[in-house]
Protein backbone atom coordinates (compact mmCIF):
# COMPACT_ATOMS: atom_id res chain seq x y z
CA UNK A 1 29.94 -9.16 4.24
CA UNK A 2 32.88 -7.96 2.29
CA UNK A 3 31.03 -6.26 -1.44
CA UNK A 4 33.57 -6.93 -4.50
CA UNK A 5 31.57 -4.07 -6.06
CA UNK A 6 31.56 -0.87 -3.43
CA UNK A 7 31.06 2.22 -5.20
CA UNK A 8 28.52 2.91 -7.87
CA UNK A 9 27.64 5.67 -10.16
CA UNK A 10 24.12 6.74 -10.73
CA UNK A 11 24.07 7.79 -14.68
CA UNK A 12 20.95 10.01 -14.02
CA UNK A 13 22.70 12.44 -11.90
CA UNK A 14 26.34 11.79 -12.13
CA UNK A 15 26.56 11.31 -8.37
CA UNK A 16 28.68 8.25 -7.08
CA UNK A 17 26.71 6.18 -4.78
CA UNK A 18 27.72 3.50 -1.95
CA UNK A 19 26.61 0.08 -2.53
CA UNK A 20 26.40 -0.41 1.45
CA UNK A 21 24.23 2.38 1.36
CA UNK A 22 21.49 0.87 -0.79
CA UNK A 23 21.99 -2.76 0.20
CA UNK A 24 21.20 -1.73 3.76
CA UNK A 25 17.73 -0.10 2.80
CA UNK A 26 14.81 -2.04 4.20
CA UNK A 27 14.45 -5.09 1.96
CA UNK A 28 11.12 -3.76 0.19
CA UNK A 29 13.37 -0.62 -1.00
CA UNK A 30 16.05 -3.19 -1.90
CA UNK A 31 13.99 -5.60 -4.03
CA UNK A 32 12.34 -2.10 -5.99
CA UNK A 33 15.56 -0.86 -7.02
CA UNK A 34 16.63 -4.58 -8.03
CA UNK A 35 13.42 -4.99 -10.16
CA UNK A 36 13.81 -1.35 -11.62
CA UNK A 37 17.49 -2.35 -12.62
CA UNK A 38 16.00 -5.21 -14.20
CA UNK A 39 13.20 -3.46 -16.28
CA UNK A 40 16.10 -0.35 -17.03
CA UNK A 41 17.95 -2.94 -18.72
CA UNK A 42 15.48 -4.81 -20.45
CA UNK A 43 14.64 -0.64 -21.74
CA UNK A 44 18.17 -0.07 -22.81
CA UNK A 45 17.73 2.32 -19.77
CA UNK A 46 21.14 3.12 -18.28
CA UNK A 47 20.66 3.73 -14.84
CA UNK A 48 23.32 2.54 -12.12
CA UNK A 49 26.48 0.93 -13.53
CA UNK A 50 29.99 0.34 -11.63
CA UNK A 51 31.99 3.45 -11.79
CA UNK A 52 35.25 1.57 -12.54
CA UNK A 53 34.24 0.15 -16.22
CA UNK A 54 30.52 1.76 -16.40
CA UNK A 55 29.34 -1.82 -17.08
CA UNK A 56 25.53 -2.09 -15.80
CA UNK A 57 24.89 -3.89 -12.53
CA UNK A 58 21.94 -5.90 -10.83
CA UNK A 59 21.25 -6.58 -7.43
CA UNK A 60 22.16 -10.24 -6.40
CA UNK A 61 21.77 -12.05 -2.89
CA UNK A 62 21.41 -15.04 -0.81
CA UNK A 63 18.71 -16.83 1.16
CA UNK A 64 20.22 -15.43 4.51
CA UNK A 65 19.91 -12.10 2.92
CA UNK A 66 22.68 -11.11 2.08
CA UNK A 67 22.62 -8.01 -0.69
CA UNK A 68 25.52 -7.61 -3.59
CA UNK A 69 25.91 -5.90 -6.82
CA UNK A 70 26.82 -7.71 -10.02
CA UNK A 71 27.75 -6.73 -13.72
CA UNK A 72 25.34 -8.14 -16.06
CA UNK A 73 28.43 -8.69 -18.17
CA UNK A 74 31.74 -9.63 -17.61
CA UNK A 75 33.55 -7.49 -20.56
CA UNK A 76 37.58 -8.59 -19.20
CA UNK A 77 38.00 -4.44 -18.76
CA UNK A 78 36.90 -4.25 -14.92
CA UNK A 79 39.26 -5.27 -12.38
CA UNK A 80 36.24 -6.88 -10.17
CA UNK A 81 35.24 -9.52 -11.76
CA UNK A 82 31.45 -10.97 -10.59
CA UNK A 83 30.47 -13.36 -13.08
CA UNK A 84 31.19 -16.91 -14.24
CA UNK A 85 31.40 -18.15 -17.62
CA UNK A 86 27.50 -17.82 -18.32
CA UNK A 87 25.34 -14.79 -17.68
CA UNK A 88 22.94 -14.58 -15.86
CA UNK A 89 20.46 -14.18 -18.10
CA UNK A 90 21.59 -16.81 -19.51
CA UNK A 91 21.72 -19.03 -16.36
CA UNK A 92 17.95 -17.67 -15.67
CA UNK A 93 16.74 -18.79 -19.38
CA UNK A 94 18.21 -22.04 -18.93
CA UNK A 95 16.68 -22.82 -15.26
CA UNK A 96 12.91 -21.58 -16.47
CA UNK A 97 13.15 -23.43 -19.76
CA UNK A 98 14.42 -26.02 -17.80
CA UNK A 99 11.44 -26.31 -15.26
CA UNK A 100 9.02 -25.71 -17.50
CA UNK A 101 9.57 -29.22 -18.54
CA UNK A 102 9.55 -30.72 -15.44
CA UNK A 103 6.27 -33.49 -14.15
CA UNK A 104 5.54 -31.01 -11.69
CA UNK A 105 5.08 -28.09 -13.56
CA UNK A 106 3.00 -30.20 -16.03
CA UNK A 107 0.73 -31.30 -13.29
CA UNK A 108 0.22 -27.94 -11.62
CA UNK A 109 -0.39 -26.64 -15.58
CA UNK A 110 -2.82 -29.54 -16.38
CA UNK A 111 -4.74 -28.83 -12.99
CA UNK A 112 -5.00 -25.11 -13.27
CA UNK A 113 -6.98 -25.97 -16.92
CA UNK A 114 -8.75 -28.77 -15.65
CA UNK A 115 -10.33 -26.49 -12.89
CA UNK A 116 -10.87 -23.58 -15.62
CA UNK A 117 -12.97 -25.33 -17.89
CA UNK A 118 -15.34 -27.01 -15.70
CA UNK A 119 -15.99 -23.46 -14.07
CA UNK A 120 -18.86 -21.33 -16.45
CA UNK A 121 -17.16 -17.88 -15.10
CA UNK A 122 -13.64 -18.55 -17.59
CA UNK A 123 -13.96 -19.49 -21.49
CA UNK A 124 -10.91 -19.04 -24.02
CA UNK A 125 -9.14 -21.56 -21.58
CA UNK A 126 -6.42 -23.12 -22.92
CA UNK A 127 -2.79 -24.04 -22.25
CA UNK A 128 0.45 -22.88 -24.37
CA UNK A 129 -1.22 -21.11 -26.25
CA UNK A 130 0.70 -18.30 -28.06
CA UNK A 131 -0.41 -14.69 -27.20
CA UNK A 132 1.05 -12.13 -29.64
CA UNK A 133 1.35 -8.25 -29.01
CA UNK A 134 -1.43 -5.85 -30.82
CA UNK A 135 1.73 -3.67 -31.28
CA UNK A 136 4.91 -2.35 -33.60
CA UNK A 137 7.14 -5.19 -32.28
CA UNK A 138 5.65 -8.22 -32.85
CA UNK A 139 6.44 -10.10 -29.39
CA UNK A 140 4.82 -12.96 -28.41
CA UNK A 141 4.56 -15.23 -25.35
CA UNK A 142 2.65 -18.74 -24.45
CA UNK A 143 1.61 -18.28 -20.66
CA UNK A 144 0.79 -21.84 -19.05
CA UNK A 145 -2.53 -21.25 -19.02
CA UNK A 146 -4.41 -18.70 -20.33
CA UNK A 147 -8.31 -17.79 -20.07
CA UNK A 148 -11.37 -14.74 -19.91
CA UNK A 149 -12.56 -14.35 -16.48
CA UNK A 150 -16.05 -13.28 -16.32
CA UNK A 151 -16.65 -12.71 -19.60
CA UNK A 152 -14.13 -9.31 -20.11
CA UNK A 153 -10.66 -10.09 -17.94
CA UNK A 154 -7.98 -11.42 -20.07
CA UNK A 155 -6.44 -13.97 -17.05
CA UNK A 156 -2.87 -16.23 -17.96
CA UNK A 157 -1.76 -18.17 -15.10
CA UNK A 158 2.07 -18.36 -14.95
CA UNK A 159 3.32 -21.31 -12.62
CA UNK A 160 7.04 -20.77 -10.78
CA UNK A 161 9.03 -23.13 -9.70
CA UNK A 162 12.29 -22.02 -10.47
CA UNK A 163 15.27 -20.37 -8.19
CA UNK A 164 15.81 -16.98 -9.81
CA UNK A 165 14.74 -15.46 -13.01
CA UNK A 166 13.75 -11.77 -12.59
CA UNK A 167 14.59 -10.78 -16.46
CA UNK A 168 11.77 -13.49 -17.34
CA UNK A 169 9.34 -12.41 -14.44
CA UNK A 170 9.89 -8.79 -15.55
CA UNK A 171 9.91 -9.44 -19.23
CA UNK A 172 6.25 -11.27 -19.07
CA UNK A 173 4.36 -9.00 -16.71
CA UNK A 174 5.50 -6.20 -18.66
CA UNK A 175 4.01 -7.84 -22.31
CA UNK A 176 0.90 -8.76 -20.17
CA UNK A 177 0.34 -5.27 -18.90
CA UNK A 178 0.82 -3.44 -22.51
CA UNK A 179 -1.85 -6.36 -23.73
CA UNK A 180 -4.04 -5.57 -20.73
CA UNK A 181 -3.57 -8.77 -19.85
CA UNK A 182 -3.86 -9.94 -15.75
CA UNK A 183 -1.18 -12.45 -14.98
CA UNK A 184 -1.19 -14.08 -11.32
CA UNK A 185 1.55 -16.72 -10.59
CA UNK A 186 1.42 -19.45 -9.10
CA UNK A 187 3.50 -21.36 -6.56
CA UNK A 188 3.46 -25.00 -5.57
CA UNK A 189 5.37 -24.37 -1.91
CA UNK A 190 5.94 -21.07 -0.60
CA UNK A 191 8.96 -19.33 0.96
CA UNK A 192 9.43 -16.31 1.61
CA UNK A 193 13.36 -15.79 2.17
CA UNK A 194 13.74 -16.96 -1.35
CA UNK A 195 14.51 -14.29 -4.22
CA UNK A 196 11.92 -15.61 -6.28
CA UNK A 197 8.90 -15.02 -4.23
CA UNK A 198 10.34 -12.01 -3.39
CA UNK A 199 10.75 -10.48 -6.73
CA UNK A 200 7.01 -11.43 -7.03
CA UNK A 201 5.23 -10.77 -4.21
CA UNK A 202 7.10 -7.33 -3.36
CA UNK A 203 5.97 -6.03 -6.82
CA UNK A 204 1.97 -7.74 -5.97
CA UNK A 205 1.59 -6.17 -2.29
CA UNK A 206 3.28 -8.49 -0.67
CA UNK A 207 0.83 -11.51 -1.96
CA UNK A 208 1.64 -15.25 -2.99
CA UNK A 209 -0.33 -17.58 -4.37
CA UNK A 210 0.20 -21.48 -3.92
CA UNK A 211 -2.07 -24.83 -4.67
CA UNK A 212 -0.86 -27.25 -2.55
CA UNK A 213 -2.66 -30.58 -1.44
CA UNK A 214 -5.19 -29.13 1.69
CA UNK A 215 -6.09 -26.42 -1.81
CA UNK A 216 -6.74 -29.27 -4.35
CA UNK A 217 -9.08 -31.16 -1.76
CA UNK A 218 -10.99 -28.08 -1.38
CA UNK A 219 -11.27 -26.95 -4.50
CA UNK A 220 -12.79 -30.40 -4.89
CA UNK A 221 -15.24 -29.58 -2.53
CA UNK A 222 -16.59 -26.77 -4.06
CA UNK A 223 -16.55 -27.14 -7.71
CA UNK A 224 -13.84 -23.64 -8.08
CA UNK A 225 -10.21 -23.39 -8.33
CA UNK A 226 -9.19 -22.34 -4.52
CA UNK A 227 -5.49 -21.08 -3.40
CA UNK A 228 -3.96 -20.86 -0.52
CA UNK A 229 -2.90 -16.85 0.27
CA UNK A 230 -0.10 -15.87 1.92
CA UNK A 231 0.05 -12.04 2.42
CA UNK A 232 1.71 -9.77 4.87
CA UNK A 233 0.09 -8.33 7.31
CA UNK A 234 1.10 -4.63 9.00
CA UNK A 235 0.37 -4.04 12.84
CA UNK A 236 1.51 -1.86 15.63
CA UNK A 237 3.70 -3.10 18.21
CA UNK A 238 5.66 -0.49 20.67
CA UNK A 239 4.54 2.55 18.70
CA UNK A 240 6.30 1.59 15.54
CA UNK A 241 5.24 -0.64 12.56
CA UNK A 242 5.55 -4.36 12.51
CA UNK A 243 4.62 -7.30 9.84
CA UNK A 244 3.68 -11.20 9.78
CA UNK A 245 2.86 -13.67 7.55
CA UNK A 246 -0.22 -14.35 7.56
CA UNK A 247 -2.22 -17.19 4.92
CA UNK A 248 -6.05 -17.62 3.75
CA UNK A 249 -7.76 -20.22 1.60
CA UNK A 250 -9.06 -17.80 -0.89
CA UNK A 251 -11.08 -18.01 -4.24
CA UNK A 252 -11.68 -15.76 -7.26
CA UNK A 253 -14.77 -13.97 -5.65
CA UNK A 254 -11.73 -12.74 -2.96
CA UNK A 255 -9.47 -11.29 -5.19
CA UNK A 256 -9.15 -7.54 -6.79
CA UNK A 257 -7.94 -7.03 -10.23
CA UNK A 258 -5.35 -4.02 -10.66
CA UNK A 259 -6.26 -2.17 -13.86
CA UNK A 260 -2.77 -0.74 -13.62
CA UNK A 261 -0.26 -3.47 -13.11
CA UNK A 262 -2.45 -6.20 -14.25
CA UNK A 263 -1.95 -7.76 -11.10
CA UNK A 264 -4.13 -9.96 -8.79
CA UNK A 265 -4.28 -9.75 -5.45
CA UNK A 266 -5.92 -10.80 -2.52
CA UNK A 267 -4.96 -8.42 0.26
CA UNK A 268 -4.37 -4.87 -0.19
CA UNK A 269 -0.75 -4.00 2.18
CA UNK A 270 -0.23 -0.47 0.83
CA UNK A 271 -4.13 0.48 1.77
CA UNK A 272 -3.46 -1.11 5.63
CA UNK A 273 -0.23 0.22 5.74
CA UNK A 274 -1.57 3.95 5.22
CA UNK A 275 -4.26 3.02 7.61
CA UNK A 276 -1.73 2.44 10.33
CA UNK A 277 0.24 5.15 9.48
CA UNK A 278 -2.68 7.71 9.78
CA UNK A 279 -3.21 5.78 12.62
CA UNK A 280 0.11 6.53 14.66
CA UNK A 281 -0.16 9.82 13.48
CA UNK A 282 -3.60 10.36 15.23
CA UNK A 283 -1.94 9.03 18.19
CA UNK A 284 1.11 11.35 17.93
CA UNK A 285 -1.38 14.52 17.34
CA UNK A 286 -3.46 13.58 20.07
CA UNK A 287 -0.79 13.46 22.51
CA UNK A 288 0.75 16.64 21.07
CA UNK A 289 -2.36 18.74 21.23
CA UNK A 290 -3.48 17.11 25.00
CA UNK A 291 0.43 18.53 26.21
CA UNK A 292 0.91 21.44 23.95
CA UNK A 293 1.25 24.01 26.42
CA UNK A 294 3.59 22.05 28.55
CA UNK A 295 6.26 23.58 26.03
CA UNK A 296 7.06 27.38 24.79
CA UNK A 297 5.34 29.09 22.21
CA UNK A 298 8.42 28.75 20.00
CA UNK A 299 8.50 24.97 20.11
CA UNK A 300 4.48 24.72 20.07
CA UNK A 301 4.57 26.33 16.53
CA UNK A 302 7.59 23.78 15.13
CA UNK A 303 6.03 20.84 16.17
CA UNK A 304 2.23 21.94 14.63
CA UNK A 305 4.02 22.76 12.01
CA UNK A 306 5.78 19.39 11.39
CA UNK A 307 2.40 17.66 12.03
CA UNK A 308 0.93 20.19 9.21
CA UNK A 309 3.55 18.47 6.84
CA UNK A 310 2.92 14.94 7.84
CA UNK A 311 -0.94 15.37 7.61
CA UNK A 312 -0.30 16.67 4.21
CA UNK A 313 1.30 13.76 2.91
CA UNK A 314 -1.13 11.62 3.68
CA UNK A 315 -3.38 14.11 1.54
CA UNK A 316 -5.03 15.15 4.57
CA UNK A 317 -5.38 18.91 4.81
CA UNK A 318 -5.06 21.22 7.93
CA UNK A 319 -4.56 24.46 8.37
CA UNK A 320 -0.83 26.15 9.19
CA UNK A 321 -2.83 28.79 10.31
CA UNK A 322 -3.79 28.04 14.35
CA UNK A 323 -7.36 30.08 14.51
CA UNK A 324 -10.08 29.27 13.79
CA UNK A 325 -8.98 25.39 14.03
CA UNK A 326 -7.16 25.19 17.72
CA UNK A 327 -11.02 26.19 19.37
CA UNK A 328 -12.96 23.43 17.65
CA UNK A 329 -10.27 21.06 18.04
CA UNK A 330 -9.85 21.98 21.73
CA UNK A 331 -13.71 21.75 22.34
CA UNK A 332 -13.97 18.33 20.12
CA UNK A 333 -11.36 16.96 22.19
CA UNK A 334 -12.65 18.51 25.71
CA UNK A 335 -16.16 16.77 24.51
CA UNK A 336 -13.83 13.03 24.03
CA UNK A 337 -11.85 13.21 26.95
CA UNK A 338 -14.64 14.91 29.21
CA UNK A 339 -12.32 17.36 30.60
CA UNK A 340 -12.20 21.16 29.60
CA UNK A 341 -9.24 21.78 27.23
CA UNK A 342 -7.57 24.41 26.07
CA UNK A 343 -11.07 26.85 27.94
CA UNK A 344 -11.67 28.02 31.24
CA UNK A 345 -15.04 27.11 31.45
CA UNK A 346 -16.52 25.95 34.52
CA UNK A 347 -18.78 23.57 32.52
CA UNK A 348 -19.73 21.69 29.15
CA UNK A 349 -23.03 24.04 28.96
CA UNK A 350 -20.52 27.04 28.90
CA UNK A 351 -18.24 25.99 26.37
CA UNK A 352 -21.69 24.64 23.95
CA UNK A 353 -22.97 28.22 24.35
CA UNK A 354 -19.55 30.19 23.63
CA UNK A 355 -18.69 27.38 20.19
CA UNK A 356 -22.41 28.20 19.07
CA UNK A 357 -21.93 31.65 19.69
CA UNK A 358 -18.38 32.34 17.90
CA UNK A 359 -18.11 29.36 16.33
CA UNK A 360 -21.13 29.14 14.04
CA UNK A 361 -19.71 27.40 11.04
CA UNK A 362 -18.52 24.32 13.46
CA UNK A 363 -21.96 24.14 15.12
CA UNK A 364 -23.27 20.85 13.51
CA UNK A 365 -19.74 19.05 14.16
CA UNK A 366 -20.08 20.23 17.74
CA UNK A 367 -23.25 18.94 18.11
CA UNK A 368 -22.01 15.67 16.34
CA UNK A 369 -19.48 15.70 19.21
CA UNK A 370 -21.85 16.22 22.28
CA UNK A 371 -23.80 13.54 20.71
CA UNK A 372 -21.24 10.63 19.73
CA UNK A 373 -19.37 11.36 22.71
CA UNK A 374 -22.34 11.43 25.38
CA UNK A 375 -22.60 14.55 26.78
CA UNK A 376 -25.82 15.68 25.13
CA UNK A 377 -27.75 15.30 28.48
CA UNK A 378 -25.08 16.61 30.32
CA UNK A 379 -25.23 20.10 28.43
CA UNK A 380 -29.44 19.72 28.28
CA UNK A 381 -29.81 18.96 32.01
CA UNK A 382 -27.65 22.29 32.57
CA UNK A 383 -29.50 24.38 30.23
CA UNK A 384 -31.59 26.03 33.19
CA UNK A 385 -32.36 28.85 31.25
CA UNK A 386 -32.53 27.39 27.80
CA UNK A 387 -29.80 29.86 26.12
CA UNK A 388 -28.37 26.75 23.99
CA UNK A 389 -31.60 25.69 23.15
CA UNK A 390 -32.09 29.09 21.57
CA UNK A 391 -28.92 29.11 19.42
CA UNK A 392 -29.50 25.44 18.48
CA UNK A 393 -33.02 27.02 17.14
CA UNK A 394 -31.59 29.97 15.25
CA UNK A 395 -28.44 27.81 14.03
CA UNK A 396 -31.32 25.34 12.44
CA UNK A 397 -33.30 28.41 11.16
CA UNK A 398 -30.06 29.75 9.88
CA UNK A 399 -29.64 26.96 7.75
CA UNK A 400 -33.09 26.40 6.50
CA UNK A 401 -32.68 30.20 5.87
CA UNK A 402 -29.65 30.09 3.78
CA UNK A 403 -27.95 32.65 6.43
CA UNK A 404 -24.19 32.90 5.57
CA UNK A 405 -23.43 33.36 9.07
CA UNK A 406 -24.77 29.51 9.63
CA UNK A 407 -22.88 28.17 6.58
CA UNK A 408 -20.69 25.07 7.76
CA UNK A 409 -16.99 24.69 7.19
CA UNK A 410 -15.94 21.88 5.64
CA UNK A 411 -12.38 22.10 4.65
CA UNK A 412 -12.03 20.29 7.65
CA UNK A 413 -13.48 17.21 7.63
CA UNK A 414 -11.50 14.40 6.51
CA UNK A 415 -9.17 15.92 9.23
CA UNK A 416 -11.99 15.37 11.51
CA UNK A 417 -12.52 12.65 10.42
CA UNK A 418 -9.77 10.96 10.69
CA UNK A 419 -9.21 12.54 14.24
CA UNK A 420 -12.64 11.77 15.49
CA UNK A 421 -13.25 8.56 13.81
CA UNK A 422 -16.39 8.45 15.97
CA UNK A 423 -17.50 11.78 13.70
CA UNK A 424 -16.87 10.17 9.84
CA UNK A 425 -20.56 8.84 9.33
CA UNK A 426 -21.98 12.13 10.06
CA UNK A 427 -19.26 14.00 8.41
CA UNK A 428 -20.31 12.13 5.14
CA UNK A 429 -23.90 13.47 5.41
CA UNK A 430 -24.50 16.94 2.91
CA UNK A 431 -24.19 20.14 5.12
């Protein structure tokens, strides 16, 4: 599409930006900087404006998404002009006022409270009922419903059912969070190509919650307020990573309560999404270290080095530094794959008997490995004349002993864990 608004400056570092450039970010990224713009504003925060009249901007778009920038004023000084006769503030204030009045909202409100106070865990309930700020500026706001959950969580239920009205979304969850109050909105239908749900859900880990008519039967059933879920779910699909919709019936006893954002939430995408990320990057290493000497020395070194930096992002640490590591990991992964890698040994009992040897402070992860992996009895049965026997002795005595030359390394083992997922239980257990 054809922007009326193409160039941007960023006030923070005097740099001139391209809209195109943002607007073609993966939505997530998009909807961040749109929310940010939002909150910057509400701040008197000048952040990104259009470098013709300097006039701030927000991100606008349509439900075939569709990304532009708009001035959140229309001075007459800029040649582009974006805006009607009403702002959109303005335009958002008048559709959420409006709305609020509607049957349907009143319903949804009226249920949410009827639900609340025939269930012992909320008190306080009630509905409209103004909350001011313990603060300087004396703000106030009157949530749909509001309630204690359990006795010590400050809960107001906010119910949307509205187009677009990100200053209002942004405006309350910031009050709630300075009053420490959770807020979790609530939709009567759910889509998720529309703005709305996006500015919510994208700031809430990509989770929306809706009461709809299979959710009002239920919660009939069992006594408890019940929503329907929808969350998105990360999975791996040709290497790279993919998402879905996916929905639950959920209750309170399901959801987390962020102490941070003052959000609620039933499933946790950041935490799965780091999961799968560590998880490709297993993969990756893996297949790195299996082939590593297919390549020259040169590019061996870049590429350990590049997986040094990506392990360290994920707060994972390894060393830059090839020895000691490169033996344990090559006998760890020679004990998995039941192949000798990275040795010349003949045999598993040779390669036990040279890591307990000159490898003492990896012994008890390499026996971890011989044991999780299943070639204990292998390296027993070939332990004719009971050499590894003998250093498995002395390592145990060693330890007992306090003997420095037994004392395990740990630095190592989230890596190994996270390599050797097999390994994590034992890795837990106090050296």
């Amino acid at each position: 599409m054809q922007r009326k608004i193409q160039k941007l400056l960023n006030l923070e570092d005097g740099n001139e930006i391209s809209a195109n450039d943002i607007l073609t970010q993966p939505e997530p990224k998009i909807f961040e900087l749109r929310r940010k713009l939002t909150e910057c504003y509400k701040n008197n925060e000048d952040y990104i404006v259009c470098n013709l009249c300097y006039q701030p901007v927000y991100i606008a778009g349509t439900i075939n998404g569709e990304f532009f920038f708009k001035h959140r004023h229309e001075r007459g000084d800029c040649p582009i002009k974006t805006k009607g006769k009403y702002s959109q503030e303005e335009i958002n204030r008048m559709k959420y006022n409006g709305v609020k009045e509607s049957r349907n909202h009143k319903e949804l409100k009226d249920y949410i409270y009827n639900c609340l106070i025939s269930d012992s865990r909320f008190s306080s309930v009630g509905k409209e009922e103004t909350i001011k700020s313990a603060g300087i500026q004396k703000e106030w706001k009157r949530p749909d419903v509001s309630s204690i959950y359990c006795g010590d969580k400050k809960l107001v239920f906010e119910i949307q059912l509205s187009t677009t009205y990100l200053n209002v979304i942004v405006e309350r969850e910031s009050f709630y969070r300075n009053e420490s109050i959770f807020i979790l909105w609530v939709f009567n239908q759910f889509n998720f190509r529309r703005f709305t749900e996006k500015d919510i859900y994208y700031a809430n880990k990509c989770n929306a919650f809706v009461i709809d008519k299979e959710t009002k039967a239920k919660s009939k059933q069992q006594g408890e307020l019940i929503f329907r879920c929808y969350y998105k779910f990360p999975y791996i699909s040709d290497g790279e990573i993919q998402y879905k919709w996916n929905q639950r019936l959920v209750t309170f006893d399901d959801l987390c309560f962020d102490s941070e954002t003052f959000k609620v939430y039933y499933f946790d995408l950041e935490q799965e999404e780091e999961k799968i990320r560590q998880e490709l990057l297993v993969k990756d290493f893996e297949q790195f270290w299996l082939t590593r000497t297919d390549c020259d020395w040169e590019k061996r070194l870049l590429l350990y080095s590049e997986f040094c930096n990506k392990f360290s992002n994920h707060e994972i640490y390894i060393d830059g530094f090839y020895e000691p590591l490169e033996r344990i990991l090559d006998a760890l992964y020679s004990v998995k794959f039941g192949k000798r890698i990275g040795y010349k040994f003949q045999n598993f009992i040779s390669l036990a008997n040279n890591i307990l040897e000159y490898r003492k402070e990896f012994t008890k992860v390499f026996l971890w490995g011989l044991a999780v992996y299943e070639r204990k009895e292998e390296v027993l049965n070939s332990d004719k004349k009971g050499k590894f026997r003998q250093k498995v002795d002395r390592y145990k005595d060693g330890i007992k002993n306090s003997d420095p030359a037994y004392k395990q390394e740990k630095k190592y083992d989230v890596l190994f864990s996270i390599l050797f997922p097999e390994l994590s239980e034992h890795l837990k257990k106090v050296n």
